[in-house]
N, C-alpha and C. Protein backbone atom coordinates (compact mmCIF):
# COMPACT_ATOMS: atom_id res chain seq x y z
N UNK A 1 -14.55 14.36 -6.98
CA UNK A 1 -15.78 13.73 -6.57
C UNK A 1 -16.14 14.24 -5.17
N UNK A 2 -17.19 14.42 -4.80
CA UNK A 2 -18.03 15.22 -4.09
C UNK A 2 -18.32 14.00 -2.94
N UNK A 3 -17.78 14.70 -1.47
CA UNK A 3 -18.13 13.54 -0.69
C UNK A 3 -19.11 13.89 0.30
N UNK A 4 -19.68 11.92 1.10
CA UNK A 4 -21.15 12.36 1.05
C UNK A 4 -20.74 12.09 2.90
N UNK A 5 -21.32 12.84 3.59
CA UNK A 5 -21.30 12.68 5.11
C UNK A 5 -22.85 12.25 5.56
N UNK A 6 -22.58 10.73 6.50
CA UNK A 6 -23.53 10.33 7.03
C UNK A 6 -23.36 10.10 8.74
N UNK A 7 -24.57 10.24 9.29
CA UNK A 7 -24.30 10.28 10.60
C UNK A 7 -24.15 8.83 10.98
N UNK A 8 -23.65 8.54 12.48
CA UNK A 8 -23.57 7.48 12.89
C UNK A 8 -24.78 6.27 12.87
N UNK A 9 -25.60 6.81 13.23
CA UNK A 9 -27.10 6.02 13.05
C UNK A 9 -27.54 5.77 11.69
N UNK A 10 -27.27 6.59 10.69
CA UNK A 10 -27.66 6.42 9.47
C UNK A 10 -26.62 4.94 9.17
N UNK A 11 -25.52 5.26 9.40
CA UNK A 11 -24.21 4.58 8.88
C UNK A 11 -24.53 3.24 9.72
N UNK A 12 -25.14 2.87 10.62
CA UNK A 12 -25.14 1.32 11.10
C UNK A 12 -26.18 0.82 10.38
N UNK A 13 -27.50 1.57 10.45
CA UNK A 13 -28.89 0.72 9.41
C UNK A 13 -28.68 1.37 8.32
N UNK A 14 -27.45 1.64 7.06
CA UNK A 14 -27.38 1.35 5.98
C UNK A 14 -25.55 1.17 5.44
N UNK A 15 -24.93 0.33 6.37
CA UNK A 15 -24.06 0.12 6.01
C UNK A 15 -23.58 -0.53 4.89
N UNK A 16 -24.37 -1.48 4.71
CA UNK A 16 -24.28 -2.64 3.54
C UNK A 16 -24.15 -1.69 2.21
N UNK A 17 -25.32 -0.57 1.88
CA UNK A 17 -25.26 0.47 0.78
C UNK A 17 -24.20 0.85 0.77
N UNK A 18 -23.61 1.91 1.92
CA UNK A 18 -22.68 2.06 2.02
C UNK A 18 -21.80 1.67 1.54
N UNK A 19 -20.95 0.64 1.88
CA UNK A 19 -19.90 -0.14 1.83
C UNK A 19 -20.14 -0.28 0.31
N UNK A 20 -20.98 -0.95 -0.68
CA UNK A 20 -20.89 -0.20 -2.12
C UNK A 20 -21.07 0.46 -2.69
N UNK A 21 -21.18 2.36 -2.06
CA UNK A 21 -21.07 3.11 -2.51
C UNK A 21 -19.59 3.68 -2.43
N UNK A 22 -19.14 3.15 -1.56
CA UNK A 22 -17.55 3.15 -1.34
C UNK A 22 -16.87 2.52 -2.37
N UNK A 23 -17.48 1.20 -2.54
CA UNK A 23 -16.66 0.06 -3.48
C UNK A 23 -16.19 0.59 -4.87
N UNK A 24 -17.90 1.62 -5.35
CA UNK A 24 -18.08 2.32 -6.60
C UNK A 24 -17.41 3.58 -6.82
N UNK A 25 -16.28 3.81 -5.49
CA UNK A 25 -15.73 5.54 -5.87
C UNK A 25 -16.08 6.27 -4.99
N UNK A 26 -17.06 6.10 -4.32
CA UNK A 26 -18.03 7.30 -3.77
C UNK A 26 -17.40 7.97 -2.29
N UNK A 27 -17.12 8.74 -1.68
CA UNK A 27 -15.98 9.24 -0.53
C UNK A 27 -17.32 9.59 0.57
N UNK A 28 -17.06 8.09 1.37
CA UNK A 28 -17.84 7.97 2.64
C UNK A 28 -17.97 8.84 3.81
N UNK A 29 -17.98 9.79 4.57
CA UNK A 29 -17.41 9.72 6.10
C UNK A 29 -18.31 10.14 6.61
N UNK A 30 -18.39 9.20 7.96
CA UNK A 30 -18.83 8.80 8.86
C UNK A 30 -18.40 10.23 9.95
N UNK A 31 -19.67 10.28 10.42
CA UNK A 31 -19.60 11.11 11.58
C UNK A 31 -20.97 11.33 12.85
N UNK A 32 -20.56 11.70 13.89
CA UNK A 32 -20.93 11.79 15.22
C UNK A 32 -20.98 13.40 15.81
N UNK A 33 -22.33 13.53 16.31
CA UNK A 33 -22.47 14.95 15.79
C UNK A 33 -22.04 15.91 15.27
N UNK A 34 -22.32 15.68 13.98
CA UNK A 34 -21.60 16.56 13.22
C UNK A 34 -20.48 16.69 12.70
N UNK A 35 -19.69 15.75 13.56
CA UNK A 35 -18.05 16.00 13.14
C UNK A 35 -17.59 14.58 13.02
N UNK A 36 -16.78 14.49 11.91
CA UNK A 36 -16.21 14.04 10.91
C UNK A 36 -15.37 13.27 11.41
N UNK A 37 -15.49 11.64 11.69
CA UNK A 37 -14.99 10.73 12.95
C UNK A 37 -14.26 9.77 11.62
N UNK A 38 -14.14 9.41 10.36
CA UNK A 38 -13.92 7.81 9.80
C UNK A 38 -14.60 8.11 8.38
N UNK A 39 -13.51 7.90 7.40
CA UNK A 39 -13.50 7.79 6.01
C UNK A 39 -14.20 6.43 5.38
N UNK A 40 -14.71 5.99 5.03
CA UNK A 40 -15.31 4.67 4.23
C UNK A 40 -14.33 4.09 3.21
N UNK A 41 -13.16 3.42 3.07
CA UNK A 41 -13.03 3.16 1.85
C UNK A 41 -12.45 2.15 1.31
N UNK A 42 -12.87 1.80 -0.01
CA UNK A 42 -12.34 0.06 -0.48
C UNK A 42 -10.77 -0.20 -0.31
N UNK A 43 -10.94 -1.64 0.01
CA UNK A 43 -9.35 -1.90 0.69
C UNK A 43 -8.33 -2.15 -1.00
N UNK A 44 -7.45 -1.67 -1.21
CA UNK A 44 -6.85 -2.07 -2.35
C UNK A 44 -6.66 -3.37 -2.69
N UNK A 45 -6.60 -3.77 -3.98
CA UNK A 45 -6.47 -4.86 -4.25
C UNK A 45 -5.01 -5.81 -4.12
N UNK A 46 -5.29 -6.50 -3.88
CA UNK A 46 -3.41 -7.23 -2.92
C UNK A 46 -3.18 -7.82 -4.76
N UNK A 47 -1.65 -7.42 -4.58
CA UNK A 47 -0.72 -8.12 -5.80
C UNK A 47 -0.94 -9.83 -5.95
N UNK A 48 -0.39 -10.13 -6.61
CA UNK A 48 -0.71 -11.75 -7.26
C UNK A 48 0.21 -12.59 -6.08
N UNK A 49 0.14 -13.68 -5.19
CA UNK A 49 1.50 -13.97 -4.52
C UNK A 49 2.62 -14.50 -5.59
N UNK A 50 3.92 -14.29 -5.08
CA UNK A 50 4.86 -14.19 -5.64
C UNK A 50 5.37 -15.24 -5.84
N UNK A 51 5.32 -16.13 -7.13
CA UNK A 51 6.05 -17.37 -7.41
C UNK A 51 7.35 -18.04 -7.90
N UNK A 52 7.93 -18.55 -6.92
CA UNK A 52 9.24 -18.17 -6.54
C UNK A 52 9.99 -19.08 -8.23
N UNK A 53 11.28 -18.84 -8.78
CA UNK A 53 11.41 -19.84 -9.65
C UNK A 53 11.12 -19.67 -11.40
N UNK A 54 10.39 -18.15 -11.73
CA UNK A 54 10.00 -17.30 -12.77
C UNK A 54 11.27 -17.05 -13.30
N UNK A 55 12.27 -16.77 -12.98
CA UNK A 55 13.63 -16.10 -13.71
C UNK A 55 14.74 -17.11 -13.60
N UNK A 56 14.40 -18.06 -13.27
CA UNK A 56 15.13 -19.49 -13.33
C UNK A 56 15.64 -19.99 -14.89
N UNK A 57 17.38 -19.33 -15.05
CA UNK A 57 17.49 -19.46 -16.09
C UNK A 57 17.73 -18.71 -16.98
N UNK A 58 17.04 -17.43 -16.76
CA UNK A 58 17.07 -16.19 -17.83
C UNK A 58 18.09 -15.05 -17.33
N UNK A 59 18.31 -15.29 -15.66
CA UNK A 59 19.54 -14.60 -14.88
C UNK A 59 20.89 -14.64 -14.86
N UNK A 60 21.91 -14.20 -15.36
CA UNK A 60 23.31 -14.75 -15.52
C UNK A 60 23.91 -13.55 -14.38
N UNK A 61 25.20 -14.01 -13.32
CA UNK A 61 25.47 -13.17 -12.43
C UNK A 61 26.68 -14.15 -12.16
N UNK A 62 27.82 -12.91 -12.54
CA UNK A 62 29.03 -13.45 -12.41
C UNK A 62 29.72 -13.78 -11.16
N UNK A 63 30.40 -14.72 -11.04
CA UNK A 63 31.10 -15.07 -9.61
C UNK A 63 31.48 -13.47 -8.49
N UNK A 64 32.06 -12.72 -8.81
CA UNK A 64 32.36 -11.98 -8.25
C UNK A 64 31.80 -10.73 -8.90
N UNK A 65 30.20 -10.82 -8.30
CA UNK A 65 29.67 -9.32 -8.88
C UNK A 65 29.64 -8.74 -7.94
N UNK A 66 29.44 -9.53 -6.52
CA UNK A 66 29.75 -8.42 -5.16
C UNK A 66 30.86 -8.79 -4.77
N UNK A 67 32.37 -8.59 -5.76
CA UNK A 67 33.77 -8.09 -5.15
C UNK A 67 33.97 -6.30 -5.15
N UNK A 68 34.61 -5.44 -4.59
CA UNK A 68 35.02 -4.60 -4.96
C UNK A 68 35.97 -4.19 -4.39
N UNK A 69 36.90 -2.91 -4.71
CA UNK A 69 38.31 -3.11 -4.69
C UNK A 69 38.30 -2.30 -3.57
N UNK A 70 39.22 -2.63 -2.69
CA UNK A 70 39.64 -1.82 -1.38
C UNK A 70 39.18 -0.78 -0.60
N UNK A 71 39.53 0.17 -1.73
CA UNK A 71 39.38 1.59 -1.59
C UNK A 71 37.67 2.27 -1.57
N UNK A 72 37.42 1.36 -2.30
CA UNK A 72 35.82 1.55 -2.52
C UNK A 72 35.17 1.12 -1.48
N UNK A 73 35.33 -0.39 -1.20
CA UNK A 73 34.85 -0.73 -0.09
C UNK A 73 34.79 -0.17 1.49
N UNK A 74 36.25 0.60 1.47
CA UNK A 74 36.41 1.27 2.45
C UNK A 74 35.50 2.62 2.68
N UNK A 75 35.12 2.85 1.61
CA UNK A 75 34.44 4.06 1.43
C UNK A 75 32.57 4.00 1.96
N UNK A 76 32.45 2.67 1.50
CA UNK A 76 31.00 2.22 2.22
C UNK A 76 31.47 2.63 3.76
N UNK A 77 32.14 1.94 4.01
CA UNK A 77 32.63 1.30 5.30
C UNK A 77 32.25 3.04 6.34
N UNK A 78 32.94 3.39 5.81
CA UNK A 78 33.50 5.37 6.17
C UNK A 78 34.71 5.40 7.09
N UNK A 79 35.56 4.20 6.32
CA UNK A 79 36.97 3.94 6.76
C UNK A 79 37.66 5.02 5.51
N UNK A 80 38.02 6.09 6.21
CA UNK A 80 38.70 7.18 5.40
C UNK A 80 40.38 7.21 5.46
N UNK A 81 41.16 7.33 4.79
CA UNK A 81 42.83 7.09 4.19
C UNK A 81 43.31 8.06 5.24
């Protein structure tokens, strides 16, 4: 997609367009004589908030799933033999 360069003055008395020609795809930037100062573009959409309490139940995790044996551990560690 083919982007559209508007000058600073254009970009304050028609921002509102702007801003949904951005919304629709369209690759904004803003510039000041001539050169190429600020991209236009829609803010991503934020994830759902996270509700705590969904896997309540369906999770099984044995007593000692974070044991491990010595040698291994030592090895995280970079405690070497």
């Amino acid at each position: 997609m083919a982007e559209i360069v508007v000058n600073m003055h254009e970009a304050k008395t028609t921002l509102s367009r702007l801003v949904e020609r951005a919304r629709a795809g369209e690759i904004i930037v803003i510039a000041k004589a001539g050169e190429p100062l600020v991209k236009l573009v829609p803010v991503a959409n934020r994830a759902k908030p996270r509700v705590p309490g969904k896997w309540r139940g369906k999770v099984w995790m044995a007593e000692d799933f974070d044991r491990l044996p010595d040698d291994i551990l030592d090895a995280f560690e970079g405690k070497l033999p």
